[in-house]
Protein backbone atom coordinates (compact mmCIF):
# COMPACT_ATOMS: atom_id res chain seq x y z
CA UNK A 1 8.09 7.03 -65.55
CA UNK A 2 9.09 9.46 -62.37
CA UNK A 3 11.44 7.67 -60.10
CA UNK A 4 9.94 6.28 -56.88
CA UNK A 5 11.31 6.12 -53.22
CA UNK A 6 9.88 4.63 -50.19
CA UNK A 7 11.32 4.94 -46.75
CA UNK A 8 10.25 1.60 -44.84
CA UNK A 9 10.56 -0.51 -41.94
CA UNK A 10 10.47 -4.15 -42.45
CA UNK A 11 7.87 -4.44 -39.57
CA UNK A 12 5.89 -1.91 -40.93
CA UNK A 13 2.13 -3.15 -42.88
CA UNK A 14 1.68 0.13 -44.11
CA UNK A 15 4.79 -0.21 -46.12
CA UNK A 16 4.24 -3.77 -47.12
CA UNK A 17 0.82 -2.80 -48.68
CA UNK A 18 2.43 0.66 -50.17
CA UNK A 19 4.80 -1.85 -51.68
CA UNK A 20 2.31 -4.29 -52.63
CA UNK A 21 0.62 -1.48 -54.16
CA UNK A 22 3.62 -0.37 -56.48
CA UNK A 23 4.52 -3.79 -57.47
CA UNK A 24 0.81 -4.33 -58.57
CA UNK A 25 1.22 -1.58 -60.77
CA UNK A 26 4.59 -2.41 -62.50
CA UNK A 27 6.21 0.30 -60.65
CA UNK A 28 9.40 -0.12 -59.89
CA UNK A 29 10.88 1.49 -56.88
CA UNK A 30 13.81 2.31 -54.81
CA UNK A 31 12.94 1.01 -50.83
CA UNK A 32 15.19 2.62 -48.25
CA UNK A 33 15.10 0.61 -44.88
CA UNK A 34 15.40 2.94 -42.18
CA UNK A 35 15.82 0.29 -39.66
CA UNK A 36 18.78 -1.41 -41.56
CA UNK A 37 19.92 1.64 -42.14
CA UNK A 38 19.37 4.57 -39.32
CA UNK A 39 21.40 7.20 -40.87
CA UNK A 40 19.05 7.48 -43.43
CA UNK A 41 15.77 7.98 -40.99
CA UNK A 42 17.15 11.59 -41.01
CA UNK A 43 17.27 12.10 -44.57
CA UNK A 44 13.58 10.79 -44.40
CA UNK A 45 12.39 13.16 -41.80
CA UNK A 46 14.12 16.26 -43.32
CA UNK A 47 12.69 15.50 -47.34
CA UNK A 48 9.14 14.53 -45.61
CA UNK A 49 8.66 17.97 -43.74
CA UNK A 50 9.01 16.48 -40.31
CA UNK A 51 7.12 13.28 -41.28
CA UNK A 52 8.70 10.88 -39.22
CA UNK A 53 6.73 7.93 -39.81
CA UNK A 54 7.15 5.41 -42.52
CA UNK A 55 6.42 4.71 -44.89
CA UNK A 56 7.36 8.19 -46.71
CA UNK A 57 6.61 8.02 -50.31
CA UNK A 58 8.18 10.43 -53.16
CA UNK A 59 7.74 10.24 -56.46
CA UNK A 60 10.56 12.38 -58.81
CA UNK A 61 10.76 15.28 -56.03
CA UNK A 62 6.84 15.01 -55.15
CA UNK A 63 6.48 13.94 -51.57
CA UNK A 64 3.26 12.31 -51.58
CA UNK A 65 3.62 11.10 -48.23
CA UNK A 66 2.13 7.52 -46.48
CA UNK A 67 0.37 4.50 -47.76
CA UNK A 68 -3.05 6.27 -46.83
CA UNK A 69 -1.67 8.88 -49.00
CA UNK A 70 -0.44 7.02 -52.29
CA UNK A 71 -3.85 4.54 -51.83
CA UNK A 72 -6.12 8.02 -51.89
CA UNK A 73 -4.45 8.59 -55.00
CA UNK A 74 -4.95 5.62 -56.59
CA UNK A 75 -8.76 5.66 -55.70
CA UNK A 76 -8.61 9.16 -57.39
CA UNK A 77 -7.26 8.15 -60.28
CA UNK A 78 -4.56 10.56 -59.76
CA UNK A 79 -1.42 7.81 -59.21
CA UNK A 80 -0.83 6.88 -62.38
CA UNK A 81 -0.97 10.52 -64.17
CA UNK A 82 1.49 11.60 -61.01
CA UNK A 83 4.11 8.89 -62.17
CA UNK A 84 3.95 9.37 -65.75
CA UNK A 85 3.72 13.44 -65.88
C-alpha cells in the first residue's frame, strides 16, 4: 500500500471526516498538523500547487487534493486501486 499524507488542522471537519474516511478503510496515514506546526503549512502549499487549504491529501507522490476530493474517489471506486497501484 502507497504511503498516505494529510495536511490538517485540528479545527478543521473536512479533515476529521478525510481521516475518518482513511481509518474506515484500514489505511494508515501520516497527519501533518499545520497549526502545531506552521513551518510545515509551506511545504503543504508548495507540494499542493498553491492549494492552501487543508486538508491536502497525497498518496505516494499523487496529490489528490481535499476531502471532497479523496470522498469523489471513493464513490468512484477509484480510492482503493489509487492506494494499492
Amino acid at each position: 500500500m502507497k504511503p498516505v499524507e494529510i495536511y490538517t488542522s485540528p479545527l478543521c471537519g473536512y479533515c476529521h471526516a478525510a481521516k475518518r474516511l482513511l481509518t474506515q478503510k484500514n489505511v494508515a496515514f501520516t497527519e501533518i498538523d499545520v497549526l502545531t506546526s506552521p513551518g510545515r503549512k509551506q511545504e503543504m502549499v508548495t507540494r499542493a500547487n498553491g492549494g492552501r487549504t487543508v486538508p491536502q491529501i497525497f498518496i505516494g507522490e499523487i496529490h489528490v487534493g481535499g476531502c471532497d476530493d479523496l470522498m469523489a474517489l471513493e464513490r468512484a471506486g477509484k480510492l482503493d486501486p489509487l492506494l494499492s497501484a
